[in-house]
Protein backbone atom coordinates (compact mmCIF):
# COMPACT_ATOMS: atom_id res chain seq x y z
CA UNK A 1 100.13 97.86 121.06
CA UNK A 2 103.58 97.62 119.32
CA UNK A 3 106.73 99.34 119.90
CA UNK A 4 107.48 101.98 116.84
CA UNK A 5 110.85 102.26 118.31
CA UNK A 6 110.97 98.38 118.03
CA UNK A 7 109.28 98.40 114.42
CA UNK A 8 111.71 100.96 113.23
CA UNK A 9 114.54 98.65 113.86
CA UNK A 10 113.16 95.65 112.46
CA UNK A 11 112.49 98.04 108.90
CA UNK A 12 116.17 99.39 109.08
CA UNK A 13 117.55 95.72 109.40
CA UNK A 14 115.50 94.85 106.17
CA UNK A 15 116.59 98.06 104.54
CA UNK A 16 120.08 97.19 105.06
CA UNK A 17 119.47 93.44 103.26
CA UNK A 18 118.23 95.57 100.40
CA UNK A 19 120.44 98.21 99.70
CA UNK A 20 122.88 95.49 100.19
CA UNK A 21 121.65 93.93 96.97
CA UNK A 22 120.37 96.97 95.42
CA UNK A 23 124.11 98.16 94.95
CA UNK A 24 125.12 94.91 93.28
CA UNK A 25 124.01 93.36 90.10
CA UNK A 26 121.54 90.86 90.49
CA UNK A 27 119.24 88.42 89.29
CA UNK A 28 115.08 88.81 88.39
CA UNK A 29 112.85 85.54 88.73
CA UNK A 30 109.20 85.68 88.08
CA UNK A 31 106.64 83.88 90.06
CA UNK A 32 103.78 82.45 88.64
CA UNK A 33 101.82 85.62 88.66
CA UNK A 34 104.97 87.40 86.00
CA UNK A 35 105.52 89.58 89.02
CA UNK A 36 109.18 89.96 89.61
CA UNK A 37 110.71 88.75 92.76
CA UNK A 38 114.84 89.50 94.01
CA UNK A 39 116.78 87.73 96.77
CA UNK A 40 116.18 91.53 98.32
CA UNK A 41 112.52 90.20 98.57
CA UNK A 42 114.06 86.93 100.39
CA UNK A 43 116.34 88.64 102.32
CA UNK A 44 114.01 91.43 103.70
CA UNK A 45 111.27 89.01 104.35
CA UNK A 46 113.96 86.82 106.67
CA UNK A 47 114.92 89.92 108.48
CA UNK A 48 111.40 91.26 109.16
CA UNK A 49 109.88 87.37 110.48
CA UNK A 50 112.97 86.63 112.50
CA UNK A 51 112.27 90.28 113.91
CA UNK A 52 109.02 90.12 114.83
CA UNK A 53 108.42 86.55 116.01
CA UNK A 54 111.71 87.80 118.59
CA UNK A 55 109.39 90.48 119.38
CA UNK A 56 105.99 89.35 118.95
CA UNK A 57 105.71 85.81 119.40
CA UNK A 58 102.10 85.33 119.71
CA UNK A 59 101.02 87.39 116.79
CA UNK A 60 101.24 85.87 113.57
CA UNK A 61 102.11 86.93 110.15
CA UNK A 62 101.06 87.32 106.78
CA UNK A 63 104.17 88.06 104.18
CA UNK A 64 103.93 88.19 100.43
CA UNK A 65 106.70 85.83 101.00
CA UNK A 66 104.97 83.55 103.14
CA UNK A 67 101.16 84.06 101.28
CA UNK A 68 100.56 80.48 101.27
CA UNK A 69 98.59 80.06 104.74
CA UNK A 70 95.33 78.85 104.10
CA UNK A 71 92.13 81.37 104.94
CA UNK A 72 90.99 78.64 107.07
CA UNK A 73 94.00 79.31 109.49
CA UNK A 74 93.90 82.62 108.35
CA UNK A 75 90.19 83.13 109.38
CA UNK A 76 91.06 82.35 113.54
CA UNK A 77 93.49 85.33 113.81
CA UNK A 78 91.94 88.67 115.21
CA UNK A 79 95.52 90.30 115.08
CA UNK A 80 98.37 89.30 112.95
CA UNK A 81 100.95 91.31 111.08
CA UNK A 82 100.55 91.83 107.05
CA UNK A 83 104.14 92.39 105.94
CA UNK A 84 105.26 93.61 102.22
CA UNK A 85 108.95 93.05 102.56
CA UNK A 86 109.73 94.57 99.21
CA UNK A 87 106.97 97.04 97.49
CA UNK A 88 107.95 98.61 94.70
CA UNK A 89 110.12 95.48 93.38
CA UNK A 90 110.11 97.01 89.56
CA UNK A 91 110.86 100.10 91.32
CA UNK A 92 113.87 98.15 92.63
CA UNK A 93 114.75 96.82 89.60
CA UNK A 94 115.21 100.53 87.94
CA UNK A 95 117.26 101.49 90.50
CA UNK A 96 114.99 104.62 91.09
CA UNK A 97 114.72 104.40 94.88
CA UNK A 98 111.03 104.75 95.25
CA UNK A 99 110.70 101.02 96.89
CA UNK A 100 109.44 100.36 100.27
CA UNK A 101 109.91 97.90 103.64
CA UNK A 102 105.72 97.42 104.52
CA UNK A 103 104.43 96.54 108.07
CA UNK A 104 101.30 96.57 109.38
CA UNK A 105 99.10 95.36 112.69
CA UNK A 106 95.77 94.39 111.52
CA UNK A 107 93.02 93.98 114.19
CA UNK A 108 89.70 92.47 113.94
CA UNK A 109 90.28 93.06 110.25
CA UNK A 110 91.26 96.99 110.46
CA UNK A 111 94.96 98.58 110.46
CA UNK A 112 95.67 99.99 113.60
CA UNK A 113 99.17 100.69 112.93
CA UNK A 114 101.51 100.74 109.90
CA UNK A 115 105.25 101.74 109.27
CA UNK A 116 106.80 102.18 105.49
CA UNK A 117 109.99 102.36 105.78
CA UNK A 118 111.97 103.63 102.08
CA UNK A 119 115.64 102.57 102.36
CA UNK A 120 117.56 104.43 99.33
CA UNK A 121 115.73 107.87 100.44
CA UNK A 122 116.28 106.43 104.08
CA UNK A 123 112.98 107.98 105.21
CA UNK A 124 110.28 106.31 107.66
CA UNK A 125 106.36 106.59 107.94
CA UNK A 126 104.43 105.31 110.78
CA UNK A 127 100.76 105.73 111.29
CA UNK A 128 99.14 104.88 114.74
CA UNK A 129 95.54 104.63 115.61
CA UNK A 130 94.70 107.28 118.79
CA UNK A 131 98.36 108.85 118.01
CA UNK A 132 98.48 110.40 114.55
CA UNK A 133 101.19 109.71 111.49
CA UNK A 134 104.61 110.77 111.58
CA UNK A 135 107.44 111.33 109.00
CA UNK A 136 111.29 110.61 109.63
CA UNK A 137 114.31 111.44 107.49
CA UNK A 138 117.51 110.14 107.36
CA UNK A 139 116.06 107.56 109.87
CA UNK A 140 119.28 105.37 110.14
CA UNK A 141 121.20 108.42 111.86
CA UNK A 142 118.75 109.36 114.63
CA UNK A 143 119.30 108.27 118.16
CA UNK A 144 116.60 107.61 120.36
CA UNK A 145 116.07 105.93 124.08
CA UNK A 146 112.30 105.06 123.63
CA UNK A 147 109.12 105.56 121.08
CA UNK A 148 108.15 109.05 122.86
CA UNK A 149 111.74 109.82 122.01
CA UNK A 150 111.16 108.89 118.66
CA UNK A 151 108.17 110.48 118.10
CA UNK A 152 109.72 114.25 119.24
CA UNK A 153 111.91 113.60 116.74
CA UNK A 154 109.73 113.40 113.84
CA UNK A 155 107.26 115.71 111.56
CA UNK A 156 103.76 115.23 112.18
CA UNK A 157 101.88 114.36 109.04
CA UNK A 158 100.13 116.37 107.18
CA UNK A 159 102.54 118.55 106.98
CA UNK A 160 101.86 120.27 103.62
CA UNK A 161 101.04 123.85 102.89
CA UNK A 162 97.59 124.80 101.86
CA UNK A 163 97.05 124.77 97.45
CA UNK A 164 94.26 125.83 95.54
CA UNK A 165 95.46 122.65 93.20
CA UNK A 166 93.94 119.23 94.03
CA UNK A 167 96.69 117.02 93.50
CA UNK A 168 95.87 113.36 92.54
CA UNK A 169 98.33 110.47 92.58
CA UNK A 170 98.56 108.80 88.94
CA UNK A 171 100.93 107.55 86.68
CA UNK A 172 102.02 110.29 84.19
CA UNK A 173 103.09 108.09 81.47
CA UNK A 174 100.03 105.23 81.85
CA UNK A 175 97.19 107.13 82.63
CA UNK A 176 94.23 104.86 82.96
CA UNK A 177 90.74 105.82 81.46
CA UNK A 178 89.23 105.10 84.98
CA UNK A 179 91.77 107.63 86.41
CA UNK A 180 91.51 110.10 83.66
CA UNK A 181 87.76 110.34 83.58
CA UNK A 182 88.55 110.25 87.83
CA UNK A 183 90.80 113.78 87.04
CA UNK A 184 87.95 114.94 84.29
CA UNK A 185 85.30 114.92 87.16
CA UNK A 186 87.46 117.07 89.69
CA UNK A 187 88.07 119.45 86.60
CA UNK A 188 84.46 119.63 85.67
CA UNK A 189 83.55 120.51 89.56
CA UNK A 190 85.90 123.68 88.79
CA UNK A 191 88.90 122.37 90.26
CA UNK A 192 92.61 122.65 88.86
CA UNK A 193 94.46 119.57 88.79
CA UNK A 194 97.44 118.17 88.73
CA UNK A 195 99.27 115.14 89.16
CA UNK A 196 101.97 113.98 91.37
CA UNK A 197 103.43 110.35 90.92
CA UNK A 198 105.48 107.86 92.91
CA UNK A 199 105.94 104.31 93.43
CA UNK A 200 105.11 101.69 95.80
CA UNK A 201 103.66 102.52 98.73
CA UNK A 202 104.78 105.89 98.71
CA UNK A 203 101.65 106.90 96.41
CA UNK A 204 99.75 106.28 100.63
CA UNK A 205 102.65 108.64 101.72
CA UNK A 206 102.10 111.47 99.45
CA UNK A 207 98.63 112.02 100.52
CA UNK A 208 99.35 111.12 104.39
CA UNK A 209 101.98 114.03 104.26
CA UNK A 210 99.32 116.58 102.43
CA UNK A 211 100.85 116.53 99.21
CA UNK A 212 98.57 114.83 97.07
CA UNK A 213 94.77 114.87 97.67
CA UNK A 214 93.85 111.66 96.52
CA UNK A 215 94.95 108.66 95.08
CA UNK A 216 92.56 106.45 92.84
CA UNK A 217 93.38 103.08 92.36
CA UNK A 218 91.63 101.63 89.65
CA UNK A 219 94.29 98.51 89.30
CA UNK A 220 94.68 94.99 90.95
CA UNK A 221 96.70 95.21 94.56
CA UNK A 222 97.17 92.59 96.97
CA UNK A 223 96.33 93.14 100.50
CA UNK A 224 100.01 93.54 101.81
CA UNK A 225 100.22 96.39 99.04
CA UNK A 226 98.08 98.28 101.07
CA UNK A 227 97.70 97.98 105.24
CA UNK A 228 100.84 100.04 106.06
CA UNK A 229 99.75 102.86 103.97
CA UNK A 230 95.95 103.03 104.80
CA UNK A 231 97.49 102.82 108.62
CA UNK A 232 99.25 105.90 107.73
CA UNK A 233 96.65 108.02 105.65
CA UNK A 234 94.05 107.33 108.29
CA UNK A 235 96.23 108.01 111.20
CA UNK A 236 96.38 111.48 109.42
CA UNK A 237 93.29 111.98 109.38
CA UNK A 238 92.04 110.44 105.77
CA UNK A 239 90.48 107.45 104.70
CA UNK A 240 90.61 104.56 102.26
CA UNK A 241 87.47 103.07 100.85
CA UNK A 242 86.40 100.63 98.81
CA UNK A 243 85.18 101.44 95.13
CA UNK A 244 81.86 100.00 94.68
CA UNK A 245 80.36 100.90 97.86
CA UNK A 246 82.58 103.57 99.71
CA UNK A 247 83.12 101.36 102.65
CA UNK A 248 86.52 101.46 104.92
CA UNK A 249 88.65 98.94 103.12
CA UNK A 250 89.24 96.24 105.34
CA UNK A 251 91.34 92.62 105.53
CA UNK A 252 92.28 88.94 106.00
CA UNK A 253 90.03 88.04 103.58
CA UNK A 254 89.73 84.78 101.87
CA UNK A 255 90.52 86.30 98.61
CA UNK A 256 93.92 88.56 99.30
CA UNK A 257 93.73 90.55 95.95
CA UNK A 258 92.52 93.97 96.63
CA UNK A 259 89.09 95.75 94.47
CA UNK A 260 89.95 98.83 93.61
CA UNK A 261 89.99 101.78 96.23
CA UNK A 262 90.03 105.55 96.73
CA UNK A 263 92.70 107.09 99.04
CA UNK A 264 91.70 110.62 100.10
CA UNK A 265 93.54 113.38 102.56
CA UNK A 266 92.03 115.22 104.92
């Protein structure tokens, strides 16, 4: 399987074409969608394919940037990488720091491994199937000579203390009914609740680490939005599953936009 040491240097090349940007002014376009888009988004997504087909030549890749590959190409690949080069562009846009470089390895539709990396808190995830989920701060300052380097290096995940408080990721300020009446049901069951928020992919994060218990999504995602993180949370020992029927959420379907999900800890 892939190199983390490898992956983390690809994710630290594209953090460095953000911040780059992200301390300039710049310019928003919209694509057709009215999602907003950066030459951050460009410049990541050149840094992460020219990194990866140096490293991984025969697997291919799926980029928001690149989304236009038809399903029936699509539908031959039983490995390929699904890359978010920028989540969290609003995020960007705000200047609050809670945006995201997204890889994942998908296999025979499943995320075997995922890295997030966030480059203004300069922190990196990774999730590995068979080797657990790991946290990294200040990432861009540690030295390493291989991935079992690496990995000494780093917190294993979860890493939060025991609460008596379920803790469910949400939007404070737009609370949807479906995640309200979500939080009403855990508070009916005699729990205490509250809720912890954060953008982009980092919402997967907080519950890999331990500090939130679950994350409903009752909201339209694409599929890039999502393998790093479910990587992550499951190589932590939690799960993401589908809505209407509870099943593992899977990929590299013909339709990329997500259903909505549940994202639960350990």
């Amino acid at each position: 399987m892939a190199n983390l040491a490898k992956l983390l240097e690809i994710s630290l090349n594209a953090g460095t074409e953000i911040l780059q940007v992200y301390k300039e002014d710049f310019d928003v376009e919209f694509k057709e969608d009215d999602s907003p888009l950066t030459i951050a988004d460009k410049r990541s997504h050149a840094a992460i394919v020219d990194g990866l087909t140096s490293s991984f030549a025969d697997i291919p890749i799926l980029s928001e940037e690149g989304a236009e590959i038809p399903y029936t190409e699509r539908s031959e690949w039983d490995r390929f990488w699904l890359v978010d080069p920028l989540d969290g562009t609003k995020e960007f846009i705000k200047k609050n720091g809670e945006f995201t470089v997204n890889i994942a390895l998908i296999e025979d539709q499943y995320p075997v491994l995922g890295v997030i990396y966030a480059p203004a808190m300069d922190t990196f995830y990774f999730g590995k199937e068979g080797l657990g989920a790991f946290k990294l701060e200040n990432a861009s300052e540690i030295e390493f000579q291989d991935e079992s380097d690496l990995i000494q290096k780093c917190q294993k995940l979860p890493n939060a203390a025991d609460t008596d408080v379920v803790n469910v990721v949400a939007s404070r300020s737009h609370m949807s009914d479906d995640t309200q009446a979500f939080i009403d049901e855990l508070q009916k069951a005699g729990h205490q609740v509250d809720v912890v928020s954060a953008g982009s992919s980092l919402k997967f994060c907080l519950v890999a680490e331990g500090k939130a218990d679950y994350y409903p999504r009752y909201a339209p995602t694409m599929e890039w939005d999502t393998g790093a993180g479910q990587a992550i949370v499951e190589a932590a020992g939690g799960s993401v599953v589908r809505y209407e029927d509870k099943k593992r959420f899977y990929y590299n379907r013909e339709e990329l936009k997500n259903g909505w999900f549940l994202v639960k800890g350990m």
